[in-house]
C-alpha atoms as a PDB file:
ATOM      1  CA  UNK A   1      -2.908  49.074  10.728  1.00  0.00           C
ATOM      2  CA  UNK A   2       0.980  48.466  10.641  1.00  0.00           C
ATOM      3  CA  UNK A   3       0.337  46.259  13.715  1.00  0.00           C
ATOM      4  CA  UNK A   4      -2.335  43.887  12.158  1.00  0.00           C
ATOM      5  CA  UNK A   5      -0.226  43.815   8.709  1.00  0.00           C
ATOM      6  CA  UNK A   6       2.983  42.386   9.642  1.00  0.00           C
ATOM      7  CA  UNK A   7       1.256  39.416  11.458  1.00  0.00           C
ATOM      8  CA  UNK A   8      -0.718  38.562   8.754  1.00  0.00           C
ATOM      9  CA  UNK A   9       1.545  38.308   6.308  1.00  0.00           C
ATOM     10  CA  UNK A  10       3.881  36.028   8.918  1.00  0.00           C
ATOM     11  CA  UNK A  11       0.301  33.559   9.159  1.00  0.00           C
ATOM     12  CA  UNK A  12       0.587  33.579   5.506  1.00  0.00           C
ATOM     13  CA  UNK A  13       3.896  33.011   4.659  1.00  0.00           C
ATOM     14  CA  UNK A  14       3.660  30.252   7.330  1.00  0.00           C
ATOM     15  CA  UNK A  15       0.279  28.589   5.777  1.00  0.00           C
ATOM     16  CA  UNK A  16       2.139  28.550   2.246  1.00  0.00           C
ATOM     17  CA  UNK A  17       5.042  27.027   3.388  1.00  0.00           C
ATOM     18  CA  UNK A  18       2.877  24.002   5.489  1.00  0.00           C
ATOM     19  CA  UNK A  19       0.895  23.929   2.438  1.00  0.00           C
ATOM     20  CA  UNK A  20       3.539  23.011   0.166  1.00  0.00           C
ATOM     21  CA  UNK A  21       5.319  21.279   2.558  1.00  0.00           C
ATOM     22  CA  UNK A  22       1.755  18.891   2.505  1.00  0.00           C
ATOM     23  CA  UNK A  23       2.017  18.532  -0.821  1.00  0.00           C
ATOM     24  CA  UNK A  24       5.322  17.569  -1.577  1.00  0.00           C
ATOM     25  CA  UNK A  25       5.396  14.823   1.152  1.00  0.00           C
ATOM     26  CA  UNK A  26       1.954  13.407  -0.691  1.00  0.00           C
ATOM     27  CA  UNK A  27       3.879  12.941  -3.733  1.00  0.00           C
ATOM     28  CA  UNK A  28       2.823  16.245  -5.339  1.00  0.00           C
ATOM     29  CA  UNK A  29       6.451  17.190  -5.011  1.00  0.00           C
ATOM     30  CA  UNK A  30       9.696  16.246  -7.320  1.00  0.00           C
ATOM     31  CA  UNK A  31      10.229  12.860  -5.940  1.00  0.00           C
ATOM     32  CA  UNK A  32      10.206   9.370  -8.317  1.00  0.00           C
ATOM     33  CA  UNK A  33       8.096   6.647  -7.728  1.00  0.00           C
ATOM     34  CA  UNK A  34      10.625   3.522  -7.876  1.00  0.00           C
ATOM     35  CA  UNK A  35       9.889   0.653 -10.557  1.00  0.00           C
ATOM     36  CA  UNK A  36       8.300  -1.561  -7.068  1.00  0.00           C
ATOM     37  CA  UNK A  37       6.156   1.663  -6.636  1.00  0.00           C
ATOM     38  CA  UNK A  38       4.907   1.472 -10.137  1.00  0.00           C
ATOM     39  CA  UNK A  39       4.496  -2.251  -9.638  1.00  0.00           C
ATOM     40  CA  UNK A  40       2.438  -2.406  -6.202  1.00  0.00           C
ATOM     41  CA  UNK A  41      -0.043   0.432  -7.679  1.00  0.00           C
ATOM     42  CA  UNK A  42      -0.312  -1.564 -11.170  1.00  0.00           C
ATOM     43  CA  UNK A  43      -1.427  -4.794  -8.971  1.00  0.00           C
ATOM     44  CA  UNK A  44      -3.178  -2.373  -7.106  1.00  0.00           C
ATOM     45  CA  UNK A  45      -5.121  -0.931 -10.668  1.00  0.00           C
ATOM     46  CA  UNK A  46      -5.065  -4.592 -11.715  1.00  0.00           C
ATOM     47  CA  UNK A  47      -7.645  -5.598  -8.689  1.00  0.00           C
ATOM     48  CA  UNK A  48      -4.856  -7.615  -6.947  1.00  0.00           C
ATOM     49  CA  UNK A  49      -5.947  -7.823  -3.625  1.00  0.00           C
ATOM     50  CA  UNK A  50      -2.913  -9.142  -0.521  1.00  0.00           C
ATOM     51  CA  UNK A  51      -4.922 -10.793   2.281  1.00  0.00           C
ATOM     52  CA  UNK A  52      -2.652 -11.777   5.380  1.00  0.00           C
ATOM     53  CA  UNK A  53      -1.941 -11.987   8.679  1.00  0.00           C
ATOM     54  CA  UNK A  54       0.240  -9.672  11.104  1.00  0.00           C
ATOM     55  CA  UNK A  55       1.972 -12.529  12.930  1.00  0.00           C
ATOM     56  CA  UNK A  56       2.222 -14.703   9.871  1.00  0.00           C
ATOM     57  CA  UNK A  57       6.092 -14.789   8.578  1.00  0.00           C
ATOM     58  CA  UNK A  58       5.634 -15.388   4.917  1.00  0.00           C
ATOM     59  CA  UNK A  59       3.696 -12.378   5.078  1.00  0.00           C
ATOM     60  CA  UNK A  60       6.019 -10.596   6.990  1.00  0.00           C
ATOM     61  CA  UNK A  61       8.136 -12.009   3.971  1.00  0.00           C
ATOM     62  CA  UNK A  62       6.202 -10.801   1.278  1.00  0.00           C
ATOM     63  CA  UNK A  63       5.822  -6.932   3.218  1.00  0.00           C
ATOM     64  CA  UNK A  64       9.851  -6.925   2.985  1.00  0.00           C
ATOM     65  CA  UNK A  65       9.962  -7.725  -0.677  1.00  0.00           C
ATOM     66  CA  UNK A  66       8.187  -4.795  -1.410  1.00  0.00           C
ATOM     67  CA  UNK A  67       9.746  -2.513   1.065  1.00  0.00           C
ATOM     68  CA  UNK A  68       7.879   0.806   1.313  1.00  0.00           C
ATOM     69  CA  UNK A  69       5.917   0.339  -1.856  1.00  0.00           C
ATOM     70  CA  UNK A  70       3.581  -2.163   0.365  1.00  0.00           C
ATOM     71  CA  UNK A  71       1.421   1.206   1.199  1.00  0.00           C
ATOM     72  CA  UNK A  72       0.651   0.852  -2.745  1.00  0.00           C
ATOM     73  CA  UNK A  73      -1.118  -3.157  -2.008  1.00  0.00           C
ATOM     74  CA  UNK A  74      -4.334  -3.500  -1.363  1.00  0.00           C
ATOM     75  CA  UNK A  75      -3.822  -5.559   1.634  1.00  0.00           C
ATOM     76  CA  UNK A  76      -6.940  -6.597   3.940  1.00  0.00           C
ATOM     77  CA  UNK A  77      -5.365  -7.754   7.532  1.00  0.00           C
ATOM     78  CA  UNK A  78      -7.086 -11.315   8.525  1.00  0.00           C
ATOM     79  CA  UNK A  79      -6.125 -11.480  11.734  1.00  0.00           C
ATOM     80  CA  UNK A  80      -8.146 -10.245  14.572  1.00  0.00           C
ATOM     81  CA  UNK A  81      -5.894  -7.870  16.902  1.00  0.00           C
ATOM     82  CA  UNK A  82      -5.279 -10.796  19.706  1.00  0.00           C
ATOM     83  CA  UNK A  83      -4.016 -13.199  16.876  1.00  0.00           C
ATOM     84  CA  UNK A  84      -6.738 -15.715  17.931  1.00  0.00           C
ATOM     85  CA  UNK A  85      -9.327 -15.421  15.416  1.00  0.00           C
ATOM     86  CA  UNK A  86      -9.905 -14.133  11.521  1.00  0.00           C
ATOM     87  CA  UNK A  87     -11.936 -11.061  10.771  1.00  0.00           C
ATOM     88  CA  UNK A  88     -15.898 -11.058   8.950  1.00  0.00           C
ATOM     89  CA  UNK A  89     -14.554 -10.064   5.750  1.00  0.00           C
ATOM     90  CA  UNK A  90     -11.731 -12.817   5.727  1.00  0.00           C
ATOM     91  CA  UNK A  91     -13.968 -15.490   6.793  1.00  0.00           C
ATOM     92  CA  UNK A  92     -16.586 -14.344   4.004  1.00  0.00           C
ATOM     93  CA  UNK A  93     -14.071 -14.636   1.684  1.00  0.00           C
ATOM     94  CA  UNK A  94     -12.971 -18.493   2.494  1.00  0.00           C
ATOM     95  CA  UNK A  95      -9.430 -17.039   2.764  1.00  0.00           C
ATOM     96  CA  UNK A  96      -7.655 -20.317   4.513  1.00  0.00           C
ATOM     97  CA  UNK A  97      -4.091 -19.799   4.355  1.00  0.00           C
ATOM     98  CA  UNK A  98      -1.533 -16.409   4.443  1.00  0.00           C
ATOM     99  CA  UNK A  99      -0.594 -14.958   2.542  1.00  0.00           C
ATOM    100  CA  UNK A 100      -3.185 -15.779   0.115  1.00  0.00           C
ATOM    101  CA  UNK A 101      -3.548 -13.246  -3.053  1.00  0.00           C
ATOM    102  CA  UNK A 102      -6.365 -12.734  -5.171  1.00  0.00           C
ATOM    103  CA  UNK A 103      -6.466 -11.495  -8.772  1.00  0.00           C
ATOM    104  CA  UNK A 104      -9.016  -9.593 -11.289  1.00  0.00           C
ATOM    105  CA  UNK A 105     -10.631 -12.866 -12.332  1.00  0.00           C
ATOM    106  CA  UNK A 106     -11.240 -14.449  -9.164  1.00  0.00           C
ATOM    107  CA  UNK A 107      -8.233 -16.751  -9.106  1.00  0.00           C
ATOM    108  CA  UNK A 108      -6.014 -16.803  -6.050  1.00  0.00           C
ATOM    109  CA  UNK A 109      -2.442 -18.237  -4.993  1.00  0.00           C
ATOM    110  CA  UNK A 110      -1.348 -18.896  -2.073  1.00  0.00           C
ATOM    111  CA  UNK A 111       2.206 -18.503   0.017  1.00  0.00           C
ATOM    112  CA  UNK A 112       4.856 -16.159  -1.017  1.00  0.00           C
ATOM    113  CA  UNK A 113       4.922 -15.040  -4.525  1.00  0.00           C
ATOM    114  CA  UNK A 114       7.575 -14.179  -6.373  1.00  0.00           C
ATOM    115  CA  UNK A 115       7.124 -10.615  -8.553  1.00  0.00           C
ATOM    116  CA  UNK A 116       7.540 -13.015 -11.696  1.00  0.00           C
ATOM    117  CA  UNK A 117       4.099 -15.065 -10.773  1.00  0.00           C
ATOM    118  CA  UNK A 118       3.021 -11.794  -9.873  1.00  0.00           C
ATOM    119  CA  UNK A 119       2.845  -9.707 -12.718  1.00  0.00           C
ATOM    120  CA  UNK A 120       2.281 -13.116 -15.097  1.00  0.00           C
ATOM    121  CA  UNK A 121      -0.942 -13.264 -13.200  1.00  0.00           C
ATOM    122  CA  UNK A 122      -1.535  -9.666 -13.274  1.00  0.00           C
ATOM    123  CA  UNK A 123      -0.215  -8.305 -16.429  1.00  0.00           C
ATOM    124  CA  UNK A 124       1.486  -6.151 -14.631  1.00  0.00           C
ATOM    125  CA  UNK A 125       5.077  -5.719 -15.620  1.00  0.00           C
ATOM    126  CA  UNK A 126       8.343  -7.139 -13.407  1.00  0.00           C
ATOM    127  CA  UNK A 127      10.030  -4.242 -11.903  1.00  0.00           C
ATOM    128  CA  UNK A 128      13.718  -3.774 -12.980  1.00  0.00           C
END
């Protein structure tokens, strides 16, 4: 009995710990969302939708401005992987230019956007 026990209790002490390891790197844990966070998920709430291109530099641009909070954009990639063409939902779209950003009510902007024009055309406020 002794000899099933201990091992057990190792598998889980071990589980617990990945477990909560999980969670806390999924934002479960302690850590603060930074005011660009907030911002990329309000555009994100606020129907804003990012539609680019990998090789395109303004929106290689636009990715740096918001650092890591671009995993909070909804971004749809327009290019197709060899750079040569545009992808079905892109070319549904009419999207004609990149970056090109869409909002809520159907209007869209294109080039690099500042996080002023953003949130004015989002309501979403301008981080701090």
């Amino acid at each position: 009995m002794k000899k099933i026990f201990i091992p057990a209790v190792i598998i889980l002490l071990l589980g617990s710990l990945g477990v909560g390891y999980m969670l806390f790197n999924q934002g479960g844990g302690t850590s603060n969302p930074t005011p660009i966070d907030t911002f990329a998920k309000c555009l994100t709430e606020k129907k804003v939708v990012f539609y680019g291109a990998f090789w395109c530099p303004h929106c290689q641009n636009q990715k740096k401005l918001f650092g890591s909070a671009v995993q909070y954009l909804s971004y749809v990639e327009c290019s197709t992987p060899d750079a040569k063409g545009q992808t079905q939902i892109c070319k549904d779209k009419k999207i004609e230019g990149y970056p090109t950003w869409e909002f809520a009510d159907g209007s869209r902007e294109s080039g690099e956007l500042s996080f002023a024009k953003l949130a004015e055309k989002s309501g979403c406020e301008v981080p701090k």
